[in-house]
N, C-alpha and C. Protein backbone atom coordinates (compact mmCIF):
# COMPACT_ATOMS: atom_id res chain seq x y z
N UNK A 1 -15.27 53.72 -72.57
CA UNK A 1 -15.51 52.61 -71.64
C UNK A 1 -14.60 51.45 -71.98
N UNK A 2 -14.11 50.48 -70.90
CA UNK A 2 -13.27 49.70 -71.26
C UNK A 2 -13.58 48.47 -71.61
N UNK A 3 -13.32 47.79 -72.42
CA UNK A 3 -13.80 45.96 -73.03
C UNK A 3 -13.90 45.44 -71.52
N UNK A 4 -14.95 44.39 -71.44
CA UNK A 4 -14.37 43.20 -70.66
C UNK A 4 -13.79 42.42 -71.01
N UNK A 5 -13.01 42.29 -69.88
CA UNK A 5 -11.92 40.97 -70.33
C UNK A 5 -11.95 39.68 -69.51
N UNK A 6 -11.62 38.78 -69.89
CA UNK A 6 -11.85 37.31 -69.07
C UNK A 6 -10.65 36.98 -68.16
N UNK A 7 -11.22 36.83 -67.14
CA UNK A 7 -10.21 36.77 -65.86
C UNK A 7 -9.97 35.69 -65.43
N UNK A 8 -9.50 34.21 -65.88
CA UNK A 8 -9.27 32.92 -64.99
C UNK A 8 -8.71 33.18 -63.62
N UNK A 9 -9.82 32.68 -62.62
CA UNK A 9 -9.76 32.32 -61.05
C UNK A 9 -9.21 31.18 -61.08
N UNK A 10 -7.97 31.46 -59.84
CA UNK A 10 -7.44 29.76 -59.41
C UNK A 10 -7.94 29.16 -58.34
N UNK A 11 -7.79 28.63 -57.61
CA UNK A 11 -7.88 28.10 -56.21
C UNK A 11 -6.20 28.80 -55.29
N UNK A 12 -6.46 29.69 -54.20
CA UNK A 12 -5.55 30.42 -53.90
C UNK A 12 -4.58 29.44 -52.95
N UNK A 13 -3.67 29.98 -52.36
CA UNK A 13 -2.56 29.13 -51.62
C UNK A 13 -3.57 28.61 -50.58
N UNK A 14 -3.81 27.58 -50.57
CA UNK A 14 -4.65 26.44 -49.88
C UNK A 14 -3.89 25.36 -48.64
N UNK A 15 -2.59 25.42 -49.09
CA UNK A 15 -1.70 24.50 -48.77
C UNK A 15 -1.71 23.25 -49.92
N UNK A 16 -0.41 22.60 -49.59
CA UNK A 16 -0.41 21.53 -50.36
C UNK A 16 -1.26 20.33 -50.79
N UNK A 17 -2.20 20.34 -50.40
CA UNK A 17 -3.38 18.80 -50.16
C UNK A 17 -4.73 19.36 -51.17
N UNK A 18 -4.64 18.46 -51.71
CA UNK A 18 -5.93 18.37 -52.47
C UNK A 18 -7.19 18.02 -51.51
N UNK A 19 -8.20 19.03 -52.27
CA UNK A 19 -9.59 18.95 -51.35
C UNK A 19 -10.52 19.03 -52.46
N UNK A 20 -11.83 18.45 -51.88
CA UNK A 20 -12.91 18.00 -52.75
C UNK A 20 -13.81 19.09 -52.67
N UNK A 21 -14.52 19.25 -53.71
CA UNK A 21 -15.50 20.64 -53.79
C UNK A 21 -16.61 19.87 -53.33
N UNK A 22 -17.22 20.49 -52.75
CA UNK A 22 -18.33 19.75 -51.54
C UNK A 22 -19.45 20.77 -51.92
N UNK A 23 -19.65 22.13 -52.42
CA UNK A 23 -20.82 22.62 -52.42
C UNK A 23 -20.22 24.44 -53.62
N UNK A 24 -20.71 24.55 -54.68
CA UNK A 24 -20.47 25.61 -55.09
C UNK A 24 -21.76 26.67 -55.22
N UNK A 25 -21.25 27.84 -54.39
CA UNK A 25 -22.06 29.10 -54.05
C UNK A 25 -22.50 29.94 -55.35
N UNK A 26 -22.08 30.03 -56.32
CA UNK A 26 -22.60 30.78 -57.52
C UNK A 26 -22.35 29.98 -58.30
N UNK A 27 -23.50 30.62 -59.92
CA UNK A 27 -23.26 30.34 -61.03
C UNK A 27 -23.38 30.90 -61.97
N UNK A 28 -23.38 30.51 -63.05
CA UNK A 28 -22.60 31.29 -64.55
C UNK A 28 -23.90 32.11 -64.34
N UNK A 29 -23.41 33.57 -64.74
CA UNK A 29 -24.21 34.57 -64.87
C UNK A 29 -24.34 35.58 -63.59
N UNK A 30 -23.64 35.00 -62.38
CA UNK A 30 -23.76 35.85 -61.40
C UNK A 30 -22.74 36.60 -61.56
N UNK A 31 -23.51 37.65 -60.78
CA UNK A 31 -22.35 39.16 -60.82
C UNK A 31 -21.82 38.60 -58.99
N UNK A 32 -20.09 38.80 -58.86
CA UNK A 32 -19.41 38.37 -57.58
C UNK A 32 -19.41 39.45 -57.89
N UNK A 33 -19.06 39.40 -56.28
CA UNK A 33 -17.76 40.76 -55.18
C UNK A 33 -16.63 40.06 -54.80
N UNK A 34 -15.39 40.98 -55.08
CA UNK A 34 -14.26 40.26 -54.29
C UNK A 34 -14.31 39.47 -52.74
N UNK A 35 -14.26 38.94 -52.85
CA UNK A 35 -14.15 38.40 -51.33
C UNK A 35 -15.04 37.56 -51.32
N UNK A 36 -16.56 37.27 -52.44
CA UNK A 36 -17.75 36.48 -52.59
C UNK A 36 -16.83 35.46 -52.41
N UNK A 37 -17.82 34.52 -51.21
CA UNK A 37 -17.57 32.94 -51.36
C UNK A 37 -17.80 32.72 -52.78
N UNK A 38 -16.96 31.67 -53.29
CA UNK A 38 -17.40 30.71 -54.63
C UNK A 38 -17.67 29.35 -54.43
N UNK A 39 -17.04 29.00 -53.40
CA UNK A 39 -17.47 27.26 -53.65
C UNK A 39 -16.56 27.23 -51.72
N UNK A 40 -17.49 25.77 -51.94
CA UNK A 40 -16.78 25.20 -50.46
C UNK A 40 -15.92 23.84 -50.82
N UNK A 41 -15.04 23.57 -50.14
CA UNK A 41 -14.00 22.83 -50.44
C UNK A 41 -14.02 21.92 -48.87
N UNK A 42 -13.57 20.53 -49.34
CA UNK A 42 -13.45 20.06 -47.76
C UNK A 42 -11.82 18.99 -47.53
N UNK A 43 -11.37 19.84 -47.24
CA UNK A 43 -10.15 18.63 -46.69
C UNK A 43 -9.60 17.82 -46.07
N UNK A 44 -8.44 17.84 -45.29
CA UNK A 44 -8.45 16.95 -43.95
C UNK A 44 -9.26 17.15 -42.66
N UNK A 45 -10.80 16.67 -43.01
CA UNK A 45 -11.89 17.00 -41.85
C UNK A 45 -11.79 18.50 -41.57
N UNK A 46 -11.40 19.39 -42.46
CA UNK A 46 -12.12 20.85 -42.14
C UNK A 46 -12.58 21.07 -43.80
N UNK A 47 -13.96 21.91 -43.23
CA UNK A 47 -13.91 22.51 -44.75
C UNK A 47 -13.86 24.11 -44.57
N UNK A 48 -13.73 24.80 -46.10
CA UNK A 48 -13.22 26.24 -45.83
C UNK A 48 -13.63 26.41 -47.55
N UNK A 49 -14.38 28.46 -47.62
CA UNK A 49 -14.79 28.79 -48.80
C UNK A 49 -13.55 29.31 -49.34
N UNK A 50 -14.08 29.25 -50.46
CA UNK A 50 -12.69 29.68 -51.86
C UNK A 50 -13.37 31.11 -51.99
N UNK A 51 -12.55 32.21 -51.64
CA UNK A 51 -13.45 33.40 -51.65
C UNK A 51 -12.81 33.93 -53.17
N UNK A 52 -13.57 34.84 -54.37
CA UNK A 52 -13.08 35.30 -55.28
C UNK A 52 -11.96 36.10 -55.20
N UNK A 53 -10.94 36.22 -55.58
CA UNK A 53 -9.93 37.11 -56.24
C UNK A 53 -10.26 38.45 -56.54
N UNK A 54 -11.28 38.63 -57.97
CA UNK A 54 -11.94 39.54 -58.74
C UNK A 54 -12.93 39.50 -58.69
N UNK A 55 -13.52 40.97 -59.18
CA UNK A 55 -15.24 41.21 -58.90
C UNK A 55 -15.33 40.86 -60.35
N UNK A 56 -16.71 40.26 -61.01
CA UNK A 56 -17.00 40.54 -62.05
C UNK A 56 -18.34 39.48 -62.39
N UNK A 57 -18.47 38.85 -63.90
CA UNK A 57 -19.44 38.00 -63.86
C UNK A 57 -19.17 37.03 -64.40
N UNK A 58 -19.77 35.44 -63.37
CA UNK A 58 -19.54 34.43 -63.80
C UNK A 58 -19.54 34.13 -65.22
N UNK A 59 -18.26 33.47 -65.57
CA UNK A 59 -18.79 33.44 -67.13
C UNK A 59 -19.06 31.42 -67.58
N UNK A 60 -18.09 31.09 -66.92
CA UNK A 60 -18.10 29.49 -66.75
C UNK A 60 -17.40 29.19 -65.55
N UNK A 61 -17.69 28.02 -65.45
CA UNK A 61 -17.05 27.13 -64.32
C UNK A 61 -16.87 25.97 -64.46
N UNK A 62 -15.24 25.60 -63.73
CA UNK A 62 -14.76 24.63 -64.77
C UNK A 62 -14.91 23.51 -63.81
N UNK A 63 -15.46 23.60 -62.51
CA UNK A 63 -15.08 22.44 -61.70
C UNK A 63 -16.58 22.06 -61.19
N UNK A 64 -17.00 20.73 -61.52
CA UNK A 64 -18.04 20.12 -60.26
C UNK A 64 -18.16 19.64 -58.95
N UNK A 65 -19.08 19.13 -58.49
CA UNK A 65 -19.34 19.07 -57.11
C UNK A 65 -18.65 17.82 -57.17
N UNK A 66 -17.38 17.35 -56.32
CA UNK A 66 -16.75 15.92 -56.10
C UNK A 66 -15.48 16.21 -56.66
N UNK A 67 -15.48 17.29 -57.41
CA UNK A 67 -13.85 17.61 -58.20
C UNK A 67 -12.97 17.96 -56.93
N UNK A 68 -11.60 16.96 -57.30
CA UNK A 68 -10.56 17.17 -56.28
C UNK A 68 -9.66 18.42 -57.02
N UNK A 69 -9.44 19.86 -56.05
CA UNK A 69 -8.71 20.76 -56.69
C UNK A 69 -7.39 20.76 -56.07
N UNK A 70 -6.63 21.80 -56.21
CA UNK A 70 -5.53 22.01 -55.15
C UNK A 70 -5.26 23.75 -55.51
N UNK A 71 -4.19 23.84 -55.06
CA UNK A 71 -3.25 25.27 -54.82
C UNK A 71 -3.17 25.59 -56.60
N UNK A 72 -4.19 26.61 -57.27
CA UNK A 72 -3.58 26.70 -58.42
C UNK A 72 -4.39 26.52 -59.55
N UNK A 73 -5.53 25.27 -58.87
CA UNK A 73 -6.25 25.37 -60.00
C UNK A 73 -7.41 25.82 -60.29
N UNK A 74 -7.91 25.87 -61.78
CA UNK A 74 -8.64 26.87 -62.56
C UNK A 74 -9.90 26.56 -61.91
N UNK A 75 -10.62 27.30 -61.56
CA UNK A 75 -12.23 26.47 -61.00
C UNK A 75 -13.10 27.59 -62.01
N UNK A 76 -12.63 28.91 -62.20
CA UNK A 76 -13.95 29.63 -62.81
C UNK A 76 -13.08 30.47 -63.92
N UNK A 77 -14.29 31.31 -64.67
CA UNK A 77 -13.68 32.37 -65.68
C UNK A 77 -14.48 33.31 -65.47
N UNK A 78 -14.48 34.74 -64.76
CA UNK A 78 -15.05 35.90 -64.83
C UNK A 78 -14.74 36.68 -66.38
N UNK A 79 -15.81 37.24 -66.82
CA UNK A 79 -15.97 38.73 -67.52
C UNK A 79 -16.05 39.61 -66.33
N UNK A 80 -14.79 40.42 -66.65
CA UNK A 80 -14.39 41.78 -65.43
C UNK A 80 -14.49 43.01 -66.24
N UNK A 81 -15.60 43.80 -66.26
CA UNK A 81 -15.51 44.92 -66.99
C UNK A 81 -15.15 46.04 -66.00
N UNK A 82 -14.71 47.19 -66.64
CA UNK A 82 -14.86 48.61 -66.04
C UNK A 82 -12.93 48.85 -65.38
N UNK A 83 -12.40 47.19 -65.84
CA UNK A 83 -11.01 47.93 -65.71
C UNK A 83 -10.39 48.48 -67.05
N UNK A 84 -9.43 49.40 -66.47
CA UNK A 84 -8.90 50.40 -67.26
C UNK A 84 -8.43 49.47 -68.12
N UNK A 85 -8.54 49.99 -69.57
CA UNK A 85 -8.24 49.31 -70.62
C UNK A 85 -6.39 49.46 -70.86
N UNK A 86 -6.09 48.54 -71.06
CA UNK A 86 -4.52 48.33 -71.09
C UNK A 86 -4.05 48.34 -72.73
N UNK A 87 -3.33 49.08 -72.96
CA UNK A 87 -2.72 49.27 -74.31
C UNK A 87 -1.98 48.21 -74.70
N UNK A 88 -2.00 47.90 -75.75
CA UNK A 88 -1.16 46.49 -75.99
C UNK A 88 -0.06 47.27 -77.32
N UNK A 89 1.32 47.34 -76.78
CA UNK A 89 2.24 47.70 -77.57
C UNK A 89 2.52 47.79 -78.54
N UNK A 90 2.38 48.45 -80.08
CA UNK A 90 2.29 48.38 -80.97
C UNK A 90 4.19 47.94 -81.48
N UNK A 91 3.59 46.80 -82.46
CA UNK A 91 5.32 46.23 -82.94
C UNK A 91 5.88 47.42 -83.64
């Protein structure tokens, strides 16, 4: 079976403008699905969900409710188990 490993989530191509986190949908300890909303974001008078990247389980979250994010940044850290374990090159 393969380790979990910790997966930092960004905030995906959003466009250029910083937007305020207005409401976050999970928390540490939930098991996501790809595509799970994570948080709602609100910008120039629209708002729109930050859907996950990776399936796995919340492990922290780095951003609160009023945090201005943009294109890039870190909002969560999944534990992603059950991917294939990757060999790390021996020197």
């Amino acid at each position: 079976s393969a380790a979990a490993a910790d997966q930092v989530v960004n905030v995906p191509d959003i466009g250029g403008d910083e937007v305020e986190v207005t409401e976050l949908l999970v928390k540490v300890g939930d098991n996501v699905e790809i595509d799970q909303s994570l948080m709602t974001v609100e910008g120039d008078k629209a708002s729109m969900e930050i859907p996950a990247t990776v399936a796995g389980k919340v492990k922290s979250i780095s951003v609160a409710v009023g945090d201005k994010v943009k294109t890039g940044t870190p909002i969560m850290v999944f534990e992603v188990a059950g991917q294939p374990a990757v060999a790390a090159p021996t020197a």
